[in-house]
Structure formats: structure tokens, C-alpha cells
N, C-alpha and C. Protein backbone atom coordinates (compact mmCIF):
# COMPACT_ATOMS: atom_id res chain seq x y z
N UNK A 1 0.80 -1.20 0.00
CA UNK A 1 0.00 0.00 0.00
C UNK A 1 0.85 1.27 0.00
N UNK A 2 1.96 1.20 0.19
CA UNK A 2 3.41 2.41 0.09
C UNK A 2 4.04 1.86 -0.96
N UNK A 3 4.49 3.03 -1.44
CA UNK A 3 5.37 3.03 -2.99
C UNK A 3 5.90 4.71 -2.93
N UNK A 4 7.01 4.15 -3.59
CA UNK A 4 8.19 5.32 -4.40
C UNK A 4 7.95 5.46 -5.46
N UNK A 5 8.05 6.82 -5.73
CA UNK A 5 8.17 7.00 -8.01
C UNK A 5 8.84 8.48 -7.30
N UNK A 6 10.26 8.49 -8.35
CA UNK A 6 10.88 9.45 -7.98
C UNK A 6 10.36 10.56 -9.13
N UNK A 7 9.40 10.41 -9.21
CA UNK A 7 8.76 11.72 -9.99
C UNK A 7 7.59 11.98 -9.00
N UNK A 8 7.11 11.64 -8.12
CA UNK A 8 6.29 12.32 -7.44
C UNK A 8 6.97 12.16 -5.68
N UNK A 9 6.81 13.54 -5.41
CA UNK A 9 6.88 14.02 -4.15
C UNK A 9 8.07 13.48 -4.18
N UNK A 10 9.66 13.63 -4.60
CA UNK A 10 10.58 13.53 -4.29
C UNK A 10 11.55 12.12 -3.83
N UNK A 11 10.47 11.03 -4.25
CA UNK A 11 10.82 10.05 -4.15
C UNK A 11 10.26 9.57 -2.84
N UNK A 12 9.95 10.73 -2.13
CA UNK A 12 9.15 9.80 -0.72
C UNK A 12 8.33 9.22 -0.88
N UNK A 13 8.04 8.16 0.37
CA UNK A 13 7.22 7.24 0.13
C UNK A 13 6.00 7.73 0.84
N UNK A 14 4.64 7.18 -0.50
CA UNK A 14 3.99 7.89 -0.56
C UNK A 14 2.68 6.85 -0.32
N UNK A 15 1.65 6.60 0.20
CA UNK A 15 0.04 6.01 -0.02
C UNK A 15 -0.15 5.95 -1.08
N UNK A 16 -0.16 4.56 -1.90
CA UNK A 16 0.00 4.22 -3.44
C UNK A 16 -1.73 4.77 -3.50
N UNK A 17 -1.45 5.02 -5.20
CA UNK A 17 -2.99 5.75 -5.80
C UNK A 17 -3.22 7.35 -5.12
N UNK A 18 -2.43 7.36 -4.18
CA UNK A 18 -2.47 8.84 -3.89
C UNK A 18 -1.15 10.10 -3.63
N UNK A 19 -1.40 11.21 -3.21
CA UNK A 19 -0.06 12.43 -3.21
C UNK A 19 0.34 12.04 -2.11
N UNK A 20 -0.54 11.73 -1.00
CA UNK A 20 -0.27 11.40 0.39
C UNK A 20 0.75 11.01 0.90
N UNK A 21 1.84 11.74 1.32
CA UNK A 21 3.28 11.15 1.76
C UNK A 21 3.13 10.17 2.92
N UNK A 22 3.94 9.64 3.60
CA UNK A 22 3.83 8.93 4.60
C UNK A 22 4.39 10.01 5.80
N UNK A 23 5.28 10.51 5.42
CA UNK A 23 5.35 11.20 6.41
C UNK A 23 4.26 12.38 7.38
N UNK A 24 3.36 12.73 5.94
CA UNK A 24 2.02 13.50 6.54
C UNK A 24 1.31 13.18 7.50
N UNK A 25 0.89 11.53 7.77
CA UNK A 25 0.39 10.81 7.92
C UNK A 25 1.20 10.68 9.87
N UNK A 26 2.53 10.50 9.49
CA UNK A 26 3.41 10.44 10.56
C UNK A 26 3.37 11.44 11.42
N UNK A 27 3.52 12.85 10.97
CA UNK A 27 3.21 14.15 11.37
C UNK A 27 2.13 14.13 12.22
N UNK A 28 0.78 13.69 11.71
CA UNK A 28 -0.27 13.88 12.48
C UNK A 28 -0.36 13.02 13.67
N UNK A 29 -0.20 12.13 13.59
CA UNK A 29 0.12 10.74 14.48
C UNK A 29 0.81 11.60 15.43
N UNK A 30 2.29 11.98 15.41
CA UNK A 30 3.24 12.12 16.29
C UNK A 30 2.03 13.48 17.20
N UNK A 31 0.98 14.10 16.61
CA UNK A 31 0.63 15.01 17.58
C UNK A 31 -0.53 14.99 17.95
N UNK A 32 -0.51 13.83 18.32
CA UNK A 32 -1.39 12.58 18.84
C UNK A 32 -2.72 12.37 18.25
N UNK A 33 -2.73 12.51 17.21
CA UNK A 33 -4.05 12.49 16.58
C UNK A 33 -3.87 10.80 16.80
N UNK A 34 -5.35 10.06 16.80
CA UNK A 34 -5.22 8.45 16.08
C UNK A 34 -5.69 8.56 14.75
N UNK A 35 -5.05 7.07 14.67
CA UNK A 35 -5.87 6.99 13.41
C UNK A 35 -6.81 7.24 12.34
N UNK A 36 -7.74 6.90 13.74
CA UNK A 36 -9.33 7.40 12.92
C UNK A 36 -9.52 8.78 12.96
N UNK A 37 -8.96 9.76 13.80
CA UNK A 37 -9.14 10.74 13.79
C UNK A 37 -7.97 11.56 12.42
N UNK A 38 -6.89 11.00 11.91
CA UNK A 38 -6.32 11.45 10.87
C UNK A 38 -7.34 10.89 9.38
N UNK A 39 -7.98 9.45 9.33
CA UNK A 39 -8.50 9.41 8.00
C UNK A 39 -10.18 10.19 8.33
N UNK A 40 -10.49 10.50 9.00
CA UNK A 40 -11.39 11.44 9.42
C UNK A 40 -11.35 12.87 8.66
N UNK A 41 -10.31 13.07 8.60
CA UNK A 41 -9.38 15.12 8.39
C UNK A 41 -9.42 14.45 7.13
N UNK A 42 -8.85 13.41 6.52
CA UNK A 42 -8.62 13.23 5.18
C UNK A 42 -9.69 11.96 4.26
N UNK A 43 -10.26 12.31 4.06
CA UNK A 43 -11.84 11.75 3.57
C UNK A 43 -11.42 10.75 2.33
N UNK A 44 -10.28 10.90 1.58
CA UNK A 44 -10.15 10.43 0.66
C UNK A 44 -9.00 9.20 1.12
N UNK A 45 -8.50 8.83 2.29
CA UNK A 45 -7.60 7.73 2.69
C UNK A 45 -8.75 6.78 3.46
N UNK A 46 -8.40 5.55 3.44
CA UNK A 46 -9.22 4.90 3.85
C UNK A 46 -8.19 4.91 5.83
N UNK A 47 -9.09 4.09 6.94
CA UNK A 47 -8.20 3.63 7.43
C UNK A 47 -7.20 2.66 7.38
N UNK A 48 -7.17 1.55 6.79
CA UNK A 48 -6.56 0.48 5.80
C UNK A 48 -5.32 0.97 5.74
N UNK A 49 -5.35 2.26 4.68
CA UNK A 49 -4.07 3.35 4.38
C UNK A 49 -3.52 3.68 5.62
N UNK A 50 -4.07 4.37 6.54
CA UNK A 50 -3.76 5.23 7.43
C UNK A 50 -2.96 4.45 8.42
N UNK A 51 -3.14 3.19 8.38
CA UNK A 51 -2.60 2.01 8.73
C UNK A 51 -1.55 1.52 8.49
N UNK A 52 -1.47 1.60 7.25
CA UNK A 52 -0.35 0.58 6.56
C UNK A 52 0.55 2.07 6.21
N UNK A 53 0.33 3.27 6.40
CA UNK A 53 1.23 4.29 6.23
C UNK A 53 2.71 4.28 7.95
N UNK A 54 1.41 4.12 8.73
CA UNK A 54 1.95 4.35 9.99
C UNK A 54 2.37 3.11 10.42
N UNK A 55 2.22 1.44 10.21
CA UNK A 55 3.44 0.78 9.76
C UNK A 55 4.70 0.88 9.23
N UNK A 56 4.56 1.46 7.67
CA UNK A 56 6.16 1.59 7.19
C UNK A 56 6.67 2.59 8.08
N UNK A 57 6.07 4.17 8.92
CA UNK A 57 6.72 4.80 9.49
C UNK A 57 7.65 4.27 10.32
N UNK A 58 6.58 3.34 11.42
CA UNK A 58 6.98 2.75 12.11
C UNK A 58 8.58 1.93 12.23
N UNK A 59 8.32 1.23 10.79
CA UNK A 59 9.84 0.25 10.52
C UNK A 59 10.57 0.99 9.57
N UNK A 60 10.22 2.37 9.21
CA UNK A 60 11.09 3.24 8.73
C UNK A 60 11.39 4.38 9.41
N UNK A 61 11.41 4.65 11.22
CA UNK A 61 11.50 5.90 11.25
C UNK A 61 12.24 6.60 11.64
N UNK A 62 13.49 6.30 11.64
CA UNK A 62 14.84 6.88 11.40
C UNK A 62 14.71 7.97 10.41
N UNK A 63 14.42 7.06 9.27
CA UNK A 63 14.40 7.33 7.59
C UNK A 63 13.36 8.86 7.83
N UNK A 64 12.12 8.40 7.94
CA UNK A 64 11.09 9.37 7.92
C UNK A 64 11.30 10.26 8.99
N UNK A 65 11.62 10.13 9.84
CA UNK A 65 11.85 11.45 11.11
C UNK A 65 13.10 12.45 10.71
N UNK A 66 14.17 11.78 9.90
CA UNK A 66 15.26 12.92 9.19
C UNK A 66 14.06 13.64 8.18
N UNK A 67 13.94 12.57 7.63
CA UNK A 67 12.76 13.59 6.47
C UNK A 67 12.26 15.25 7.15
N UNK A 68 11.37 14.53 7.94
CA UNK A 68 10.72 15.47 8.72
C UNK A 68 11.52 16.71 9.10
N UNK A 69 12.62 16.20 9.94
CA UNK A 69 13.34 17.53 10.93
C UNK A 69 13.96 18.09 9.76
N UNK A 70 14.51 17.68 8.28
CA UNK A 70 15.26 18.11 7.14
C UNK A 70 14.25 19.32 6.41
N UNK A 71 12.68 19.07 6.31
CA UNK A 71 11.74 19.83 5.98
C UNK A 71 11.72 20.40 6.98
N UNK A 72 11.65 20.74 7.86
CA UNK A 72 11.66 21.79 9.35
C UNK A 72 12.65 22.64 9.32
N UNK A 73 13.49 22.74 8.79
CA UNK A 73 14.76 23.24 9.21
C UNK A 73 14.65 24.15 7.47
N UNK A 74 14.64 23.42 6.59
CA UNK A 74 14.42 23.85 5.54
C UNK A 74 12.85 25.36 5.71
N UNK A 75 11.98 25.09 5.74
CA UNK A 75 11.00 25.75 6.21
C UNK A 75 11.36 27.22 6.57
N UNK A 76 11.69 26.61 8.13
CA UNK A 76 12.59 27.75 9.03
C UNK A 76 13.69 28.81 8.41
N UNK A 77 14.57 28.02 7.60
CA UNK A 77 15.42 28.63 7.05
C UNK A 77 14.67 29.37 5.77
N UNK A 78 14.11 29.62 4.94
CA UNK A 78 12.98 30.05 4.12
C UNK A 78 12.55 30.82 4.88
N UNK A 79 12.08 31.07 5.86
CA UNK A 79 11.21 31.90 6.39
C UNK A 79 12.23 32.97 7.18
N UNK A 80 13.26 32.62 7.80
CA UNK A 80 14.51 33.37 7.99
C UNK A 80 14.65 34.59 7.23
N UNK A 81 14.89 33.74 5.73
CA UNK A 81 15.56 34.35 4.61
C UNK A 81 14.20 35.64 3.60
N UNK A 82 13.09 34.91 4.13
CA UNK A 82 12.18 35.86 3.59
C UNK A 82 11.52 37.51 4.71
N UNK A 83 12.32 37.02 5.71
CA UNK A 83 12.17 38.29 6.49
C UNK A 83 10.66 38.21 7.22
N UNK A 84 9.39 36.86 7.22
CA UNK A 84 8.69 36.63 7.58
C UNK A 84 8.76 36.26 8.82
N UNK A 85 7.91 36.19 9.96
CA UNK A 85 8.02 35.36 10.87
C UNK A 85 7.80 34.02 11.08
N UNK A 86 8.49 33.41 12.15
CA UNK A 86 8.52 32.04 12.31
C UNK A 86 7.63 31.75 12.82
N UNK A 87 6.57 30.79 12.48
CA UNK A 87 5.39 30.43 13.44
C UNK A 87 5.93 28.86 13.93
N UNK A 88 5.27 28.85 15.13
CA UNK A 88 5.76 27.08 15.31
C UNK A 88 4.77 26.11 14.80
């Protein structure tokens, strides 16, 4: 139910048939949403998905948590550089 195509979203791994990264999925989780309450927000993932996303996190999340703090930092730094403020 996770798949790579390094033409979409950067090669991350993504909820096959959809844009849905895994890490999105991870994101919400980590701020304590459950499950049902993340395929809830997103109408078009089944729980099934929401499932089998937060599995691979799970046995990938070394992998996916650099992801994460690498987009954070990136972000931050963008927003630095645009003279905007930082929201958390």
C-alpha cells in the first residue's frame, strides 16, 4: 500500500494511488491524533491506508523522522531568509 516514483513528491514514500506522503500521515500521528481521527481530516484515505502508512513509518522511522526535521529546518530557514516570521 506504500510506494516510491521518484517523480512524485521527491521520491518519498507515498500512499499508493495517492499524493499522500507517509510522512504527513506520521506528522499527524506524532501530535497525537489516532488513526481514525487522521483518515477522518482526510476523507479520501481509507483507514486500511492510514494504517499501513503508519506501519512503514513505524519500521522506517529513522528514515522518515530525518525527512521530517530536514523539511523543518528547511522551512525555518525560508522563512529566515524571507524576512517573515517564524510560526511554530
Amino acid at each position: 500500500m506504500i510506494t516510491r516514483d521518484p517523480r512524485l513528491r521527491g521520491g518519498r514514500p507515498i500512499i499508493a494511488g495517492t499524493g499522500t506522503c507517509v510522512r504527513t500521515i506520521a506528522i499527524a500521528s506524532n501530535k497525537g491524533y489516532s488513526p481514525e481521527e487522521i483518515a477522518a481530516d482526510r476523507s479520501h484515505l481509507t483507514l486500511a491506508q492510514i494504517h499501513a502508512a503508519l506501519a512503514f513509518y513505524h519500521a522506517n522511522k529513522s528514515e522518515i523522522d530525518a525527512d521530517i526535521e530536514a523539511n523543518e529546518r528547511a522551512y525555518d530557514e525560508g522563512a529566515r531568509n524571507s524576512g517573515r516570521p517564524i510560526v511554530p
